[in-house]
N, C-alpha and C. Protein backbone atom coordinates (compact mmCIF):
# COMPACT_ATOMS: atom_id res chain seq x y z
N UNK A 1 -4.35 18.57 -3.27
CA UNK A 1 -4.79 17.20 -3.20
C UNK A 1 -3.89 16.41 -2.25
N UNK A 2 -4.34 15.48 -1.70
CA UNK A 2 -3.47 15.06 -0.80
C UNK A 2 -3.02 13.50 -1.36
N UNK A 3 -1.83 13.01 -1.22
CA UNK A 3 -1.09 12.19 -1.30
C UNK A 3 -0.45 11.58 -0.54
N UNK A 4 0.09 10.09 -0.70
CA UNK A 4 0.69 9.12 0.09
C UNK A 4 1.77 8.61 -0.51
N UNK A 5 2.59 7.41 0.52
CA UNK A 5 3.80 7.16 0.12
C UNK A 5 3.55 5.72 0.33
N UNK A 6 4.41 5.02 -0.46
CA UNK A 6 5.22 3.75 0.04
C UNK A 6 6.40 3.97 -0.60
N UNK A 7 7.09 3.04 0.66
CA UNK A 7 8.84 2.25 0.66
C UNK A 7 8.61 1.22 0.67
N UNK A 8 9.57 0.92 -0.47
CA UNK A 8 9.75 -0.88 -0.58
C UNK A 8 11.12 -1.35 -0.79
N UNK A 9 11.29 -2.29 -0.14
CA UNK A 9 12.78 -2.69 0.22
C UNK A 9 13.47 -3.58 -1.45
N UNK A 10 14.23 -2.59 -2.28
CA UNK A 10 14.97 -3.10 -3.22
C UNK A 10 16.32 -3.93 -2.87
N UNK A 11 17.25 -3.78 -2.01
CA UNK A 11 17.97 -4.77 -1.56
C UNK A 11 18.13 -4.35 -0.36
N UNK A 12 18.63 -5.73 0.42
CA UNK A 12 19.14 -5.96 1.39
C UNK A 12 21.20 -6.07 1.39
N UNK A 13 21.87 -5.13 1.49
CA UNK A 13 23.24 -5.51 1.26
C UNK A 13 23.77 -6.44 2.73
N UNK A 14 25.23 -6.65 2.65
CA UNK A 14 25.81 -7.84 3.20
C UNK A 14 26.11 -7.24 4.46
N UNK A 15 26.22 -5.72 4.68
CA UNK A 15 26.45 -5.40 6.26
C UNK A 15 24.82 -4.93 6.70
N UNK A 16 23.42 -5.59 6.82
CA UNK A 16 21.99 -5.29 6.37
C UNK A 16 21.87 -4.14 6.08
N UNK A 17 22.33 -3.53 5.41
CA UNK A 17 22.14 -1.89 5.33
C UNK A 17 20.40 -2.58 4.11
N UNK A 18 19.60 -1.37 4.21
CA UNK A 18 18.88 -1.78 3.48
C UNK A 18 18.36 -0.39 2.81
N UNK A 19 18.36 -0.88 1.45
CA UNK A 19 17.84 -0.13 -0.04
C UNK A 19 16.39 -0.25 -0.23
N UNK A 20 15.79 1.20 -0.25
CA UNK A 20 14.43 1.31 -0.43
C UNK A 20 14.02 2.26 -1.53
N UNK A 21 13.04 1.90 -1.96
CA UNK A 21 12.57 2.62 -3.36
C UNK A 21 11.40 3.37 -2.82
N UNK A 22 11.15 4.64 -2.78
CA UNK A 22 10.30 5.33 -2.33
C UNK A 22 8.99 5.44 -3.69
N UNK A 23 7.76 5.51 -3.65
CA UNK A 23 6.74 5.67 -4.42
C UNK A 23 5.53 6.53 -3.95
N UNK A 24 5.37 8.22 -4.72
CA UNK A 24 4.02 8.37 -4.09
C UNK A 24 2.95 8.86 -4.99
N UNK A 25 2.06 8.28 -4.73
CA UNK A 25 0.56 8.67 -5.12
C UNK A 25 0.08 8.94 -6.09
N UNK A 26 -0.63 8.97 -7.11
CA UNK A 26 -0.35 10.28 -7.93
C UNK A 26 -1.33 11.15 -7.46
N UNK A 27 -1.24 12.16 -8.11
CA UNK A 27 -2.37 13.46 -7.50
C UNK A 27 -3.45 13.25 -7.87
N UNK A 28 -4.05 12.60 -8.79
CA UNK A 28 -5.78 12.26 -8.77
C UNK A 28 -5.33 10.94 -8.58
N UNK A 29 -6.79 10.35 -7.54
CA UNK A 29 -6.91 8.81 -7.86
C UNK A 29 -8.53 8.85 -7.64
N UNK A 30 -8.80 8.39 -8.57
CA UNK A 30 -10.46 8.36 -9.04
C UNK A 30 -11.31 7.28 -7.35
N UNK A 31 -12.37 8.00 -7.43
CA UNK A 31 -13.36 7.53 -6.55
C UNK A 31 -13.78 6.05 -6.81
N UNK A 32 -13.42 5.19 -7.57
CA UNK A 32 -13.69 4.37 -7.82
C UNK A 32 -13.16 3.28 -7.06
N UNK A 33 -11.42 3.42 -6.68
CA UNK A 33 -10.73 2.98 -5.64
C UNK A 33 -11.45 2.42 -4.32
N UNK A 34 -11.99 4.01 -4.16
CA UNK A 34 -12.70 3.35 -2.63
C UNK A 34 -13.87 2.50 -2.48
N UNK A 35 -14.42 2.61 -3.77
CA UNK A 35 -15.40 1.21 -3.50
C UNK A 35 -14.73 0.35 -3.77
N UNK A 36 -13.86 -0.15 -4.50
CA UNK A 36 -13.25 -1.49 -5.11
C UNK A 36 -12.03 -2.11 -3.27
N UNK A 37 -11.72 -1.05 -2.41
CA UNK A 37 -11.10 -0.76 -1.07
C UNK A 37 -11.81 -1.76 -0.56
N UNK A 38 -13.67 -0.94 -0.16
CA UNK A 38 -14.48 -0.75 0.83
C UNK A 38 -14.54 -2.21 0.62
N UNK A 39 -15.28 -2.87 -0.61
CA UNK A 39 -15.53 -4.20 -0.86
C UNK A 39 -14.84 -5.21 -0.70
N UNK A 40 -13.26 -5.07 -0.67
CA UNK A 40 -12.51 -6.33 -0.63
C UNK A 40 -11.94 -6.30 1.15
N UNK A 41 -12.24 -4.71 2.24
CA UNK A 41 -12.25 -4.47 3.50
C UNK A 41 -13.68 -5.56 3.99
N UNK A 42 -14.25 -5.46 2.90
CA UNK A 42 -16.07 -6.15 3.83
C UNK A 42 -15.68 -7.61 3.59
N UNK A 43 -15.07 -7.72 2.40
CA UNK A 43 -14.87 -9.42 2.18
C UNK A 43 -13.91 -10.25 3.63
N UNK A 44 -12.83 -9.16 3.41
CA UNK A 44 -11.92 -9.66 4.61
C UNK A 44 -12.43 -9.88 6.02
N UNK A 45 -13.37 -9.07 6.32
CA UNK A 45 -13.30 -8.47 7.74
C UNK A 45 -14.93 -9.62 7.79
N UNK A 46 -15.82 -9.72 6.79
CA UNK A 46 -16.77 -10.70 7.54
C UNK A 46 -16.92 -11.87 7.58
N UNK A 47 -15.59 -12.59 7.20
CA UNK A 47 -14.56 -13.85 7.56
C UNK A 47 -15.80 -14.91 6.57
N UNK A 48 -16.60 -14.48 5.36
CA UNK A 48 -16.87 -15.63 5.20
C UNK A 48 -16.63 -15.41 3.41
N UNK A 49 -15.78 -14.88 3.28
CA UNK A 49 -15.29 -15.70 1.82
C UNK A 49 -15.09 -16.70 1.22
N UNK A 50 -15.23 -16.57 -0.25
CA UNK A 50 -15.20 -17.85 -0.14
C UNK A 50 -13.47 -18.34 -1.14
N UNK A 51 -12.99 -16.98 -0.76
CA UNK A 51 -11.75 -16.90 -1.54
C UNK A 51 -10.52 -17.11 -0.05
N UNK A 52 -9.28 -18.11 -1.09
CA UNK A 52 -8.39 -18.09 0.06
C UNK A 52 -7.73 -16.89 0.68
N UNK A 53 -7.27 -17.02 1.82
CA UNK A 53 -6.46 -16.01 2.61
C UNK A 53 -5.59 -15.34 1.40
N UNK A 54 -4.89 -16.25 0.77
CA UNK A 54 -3.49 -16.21 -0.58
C UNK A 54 -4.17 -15.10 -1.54
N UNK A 55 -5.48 -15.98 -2.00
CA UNK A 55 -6.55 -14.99 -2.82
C UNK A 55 -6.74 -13.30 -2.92
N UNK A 56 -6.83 -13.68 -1.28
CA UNK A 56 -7.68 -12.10 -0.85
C UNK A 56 -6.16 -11.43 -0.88
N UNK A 57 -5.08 -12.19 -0.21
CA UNK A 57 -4.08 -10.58 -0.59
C UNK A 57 -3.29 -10.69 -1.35
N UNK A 58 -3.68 -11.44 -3.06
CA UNK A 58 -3.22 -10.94 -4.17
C UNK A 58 -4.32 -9.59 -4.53
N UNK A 59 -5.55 -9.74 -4.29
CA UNK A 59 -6.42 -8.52 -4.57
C UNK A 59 -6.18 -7.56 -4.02
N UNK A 60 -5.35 -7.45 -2.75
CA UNK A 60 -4.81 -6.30 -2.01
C UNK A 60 -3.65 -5.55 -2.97
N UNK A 61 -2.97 -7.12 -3.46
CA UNK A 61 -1.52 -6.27 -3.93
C UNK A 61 -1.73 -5.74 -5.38
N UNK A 62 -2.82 -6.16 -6.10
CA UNK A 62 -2.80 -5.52 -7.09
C UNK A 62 -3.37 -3.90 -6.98
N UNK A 63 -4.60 -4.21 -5.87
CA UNK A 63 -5.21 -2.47 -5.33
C UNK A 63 -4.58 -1.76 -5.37
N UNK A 64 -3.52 -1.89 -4.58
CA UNK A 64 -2.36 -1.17 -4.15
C UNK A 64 -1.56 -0.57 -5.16
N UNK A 65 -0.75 -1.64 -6.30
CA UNK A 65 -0.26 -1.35 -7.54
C UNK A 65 -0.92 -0.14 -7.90
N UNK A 66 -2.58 -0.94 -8.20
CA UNK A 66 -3.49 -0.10 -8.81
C UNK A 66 -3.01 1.31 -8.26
N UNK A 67 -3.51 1.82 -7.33
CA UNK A 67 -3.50 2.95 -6.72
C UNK A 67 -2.19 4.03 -6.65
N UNK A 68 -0.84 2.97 -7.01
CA UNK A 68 0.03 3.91 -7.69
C UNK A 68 0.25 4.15 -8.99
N UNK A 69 -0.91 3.63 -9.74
CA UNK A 69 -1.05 3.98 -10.86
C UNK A 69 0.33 3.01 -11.27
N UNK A 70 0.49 1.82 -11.38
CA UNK A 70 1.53 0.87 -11.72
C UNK A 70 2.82 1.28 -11.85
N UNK A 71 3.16 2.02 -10.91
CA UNK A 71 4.67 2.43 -10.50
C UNK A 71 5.71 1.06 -10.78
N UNK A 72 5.08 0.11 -9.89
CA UNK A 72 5.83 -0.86 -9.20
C UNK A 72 4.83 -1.94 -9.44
N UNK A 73 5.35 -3.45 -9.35
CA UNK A 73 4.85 -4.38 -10.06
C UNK A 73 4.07 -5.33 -8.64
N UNK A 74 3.00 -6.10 -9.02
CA UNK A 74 2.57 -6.81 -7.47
C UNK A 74 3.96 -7.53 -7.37
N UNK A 75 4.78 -7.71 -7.89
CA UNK A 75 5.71 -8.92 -7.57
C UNK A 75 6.79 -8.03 -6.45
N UNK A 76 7.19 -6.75 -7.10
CA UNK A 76 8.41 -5.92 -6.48
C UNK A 76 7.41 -5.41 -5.10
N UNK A 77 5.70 -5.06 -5.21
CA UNK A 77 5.20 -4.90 -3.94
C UNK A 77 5.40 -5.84 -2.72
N UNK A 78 5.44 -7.26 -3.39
CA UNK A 78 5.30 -8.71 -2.63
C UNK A 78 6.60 -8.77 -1.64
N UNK A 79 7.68 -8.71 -2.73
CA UNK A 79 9.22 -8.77 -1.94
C UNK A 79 9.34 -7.74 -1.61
N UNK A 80 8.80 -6.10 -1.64
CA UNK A 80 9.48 -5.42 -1.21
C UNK A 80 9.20 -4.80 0.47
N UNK A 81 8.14 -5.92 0.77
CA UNK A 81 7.20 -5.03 2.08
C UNK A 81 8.12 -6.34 2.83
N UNK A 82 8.52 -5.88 4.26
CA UNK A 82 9.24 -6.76 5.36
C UNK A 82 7.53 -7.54 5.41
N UNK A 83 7.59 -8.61 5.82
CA UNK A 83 6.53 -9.69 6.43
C UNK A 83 5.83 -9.00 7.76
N UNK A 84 6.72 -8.77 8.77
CA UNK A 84 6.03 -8.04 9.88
C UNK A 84 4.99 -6.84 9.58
N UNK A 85 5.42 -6.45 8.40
CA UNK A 85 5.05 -4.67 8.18
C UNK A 85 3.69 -4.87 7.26
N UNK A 86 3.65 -6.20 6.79
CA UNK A 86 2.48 -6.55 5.88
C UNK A 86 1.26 -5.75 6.00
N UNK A 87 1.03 -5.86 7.16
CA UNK A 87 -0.71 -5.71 7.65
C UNK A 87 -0.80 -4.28 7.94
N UNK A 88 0.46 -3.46 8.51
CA UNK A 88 0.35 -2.01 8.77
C UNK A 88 0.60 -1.51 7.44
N UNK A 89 1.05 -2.07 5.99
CA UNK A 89 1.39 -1.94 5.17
C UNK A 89 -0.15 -1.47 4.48
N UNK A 90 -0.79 -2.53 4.56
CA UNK A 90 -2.23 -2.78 3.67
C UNK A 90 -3.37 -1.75 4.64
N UNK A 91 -3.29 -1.77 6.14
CA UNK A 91 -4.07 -0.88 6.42
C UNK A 91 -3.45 0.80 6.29
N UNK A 92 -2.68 0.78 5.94
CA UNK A 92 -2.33 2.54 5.87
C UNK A 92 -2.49 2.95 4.30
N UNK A 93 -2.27 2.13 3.29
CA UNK A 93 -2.91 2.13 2.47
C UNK A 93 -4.15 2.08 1.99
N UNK A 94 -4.56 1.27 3.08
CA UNK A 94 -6.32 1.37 2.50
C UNK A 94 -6.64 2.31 3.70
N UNK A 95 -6.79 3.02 4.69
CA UNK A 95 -7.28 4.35 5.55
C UNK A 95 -7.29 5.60 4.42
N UNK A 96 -5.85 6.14 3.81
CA UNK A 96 -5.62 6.47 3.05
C UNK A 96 -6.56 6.82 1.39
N UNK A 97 -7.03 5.89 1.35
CA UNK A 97 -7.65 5.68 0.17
C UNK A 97 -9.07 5.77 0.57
N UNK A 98 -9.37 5.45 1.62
CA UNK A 98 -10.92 5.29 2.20
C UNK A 98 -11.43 7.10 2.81
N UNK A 99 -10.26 7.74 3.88
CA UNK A 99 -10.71 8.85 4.30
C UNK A 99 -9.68 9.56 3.82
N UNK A 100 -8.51 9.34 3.43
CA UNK A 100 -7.44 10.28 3.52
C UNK A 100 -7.05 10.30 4.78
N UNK A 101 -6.74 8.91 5.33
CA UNK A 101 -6.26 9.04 6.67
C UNK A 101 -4.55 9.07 6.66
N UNK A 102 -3.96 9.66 7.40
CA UNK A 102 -2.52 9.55 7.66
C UNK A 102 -1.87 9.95 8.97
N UNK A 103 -1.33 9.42 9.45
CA UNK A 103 -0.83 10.03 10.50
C UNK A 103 0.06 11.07 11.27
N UNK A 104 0.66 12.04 11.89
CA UNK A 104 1.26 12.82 12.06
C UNK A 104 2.72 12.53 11.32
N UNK A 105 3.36 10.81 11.58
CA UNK A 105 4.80 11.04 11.19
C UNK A 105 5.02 10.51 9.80
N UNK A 106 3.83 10.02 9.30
CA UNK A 106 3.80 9.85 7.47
C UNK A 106 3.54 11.19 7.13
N UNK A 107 2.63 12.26 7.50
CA UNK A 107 2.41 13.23 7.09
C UNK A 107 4.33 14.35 6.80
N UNK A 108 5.04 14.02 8.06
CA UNK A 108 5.82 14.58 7.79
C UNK A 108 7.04 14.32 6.85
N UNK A 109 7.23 12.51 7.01
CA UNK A 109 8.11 12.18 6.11
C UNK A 109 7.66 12.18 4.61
N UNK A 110 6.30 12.49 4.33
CA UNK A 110 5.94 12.82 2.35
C UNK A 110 6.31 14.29 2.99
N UNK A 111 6.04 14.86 3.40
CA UNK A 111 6.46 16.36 3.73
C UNK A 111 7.78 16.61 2.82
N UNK A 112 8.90 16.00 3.84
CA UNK A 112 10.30 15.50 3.05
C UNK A 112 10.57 15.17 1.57
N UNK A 113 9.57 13.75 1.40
CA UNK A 113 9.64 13.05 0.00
C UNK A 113 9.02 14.45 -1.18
N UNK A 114 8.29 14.89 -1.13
CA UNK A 114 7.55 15.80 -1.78
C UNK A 114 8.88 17.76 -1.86
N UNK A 115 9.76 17.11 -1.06
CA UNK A 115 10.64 18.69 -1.40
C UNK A 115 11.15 18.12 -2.66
């Protein structure tokens, strides 16, 4: 079965060294995901919701939770993703969940996480 990862930044220390909490997948995640994905991808993407921007990506961060099977809390997801990384954050997660998409150098670093 194939599986995914997230890192999420638990602290930041005083020389920036930075502390990350690794999380992956579990080995089943029910088909149900990808419609509950597909639907909140169609909400976003055909710009006429009627839910705020704020709205739509608390429903992301709970998906997400969801999908690690509540490893980690939306709150520790919220602080733990850098701001820049947000959006590559939410689409590699949802590719993932939609085709089993991943890319060559995630493929290798769960490679790692998974010894």
């Amino acid at each position: 079965m194939k599986r995914n990862f997230i890192r999420l930044v638990k602290e930041v220390k005083s020389n920036d060294e930075v502390e990350f909490a690794t999380y992956v997948t579990p080995v089943f995640i029910s088909t149900d995901i990808v419609f509950e994905a597909a639907d909140i991808v169609a909400e976003i993407e055909s710009g006429k919701s009627k839910k705020t921007e704020r709205e739509l990506y608390e429903i992301m961060y709970e998906l997400i939770v969801r999908i690690y099977n509540n490893q980690f809390t939306v709150e520790e997801l919220r602080k733990g993703i850098s701001a820049p990384m947000l959006q590559d954050t939410f689409t590699e997660q949802i590719q993932f969940i939609a085709a089993g998409a991943m890319d060559d150098e995630r493929k290798k670093q769960l490679k790692e996480i998974l010894k």
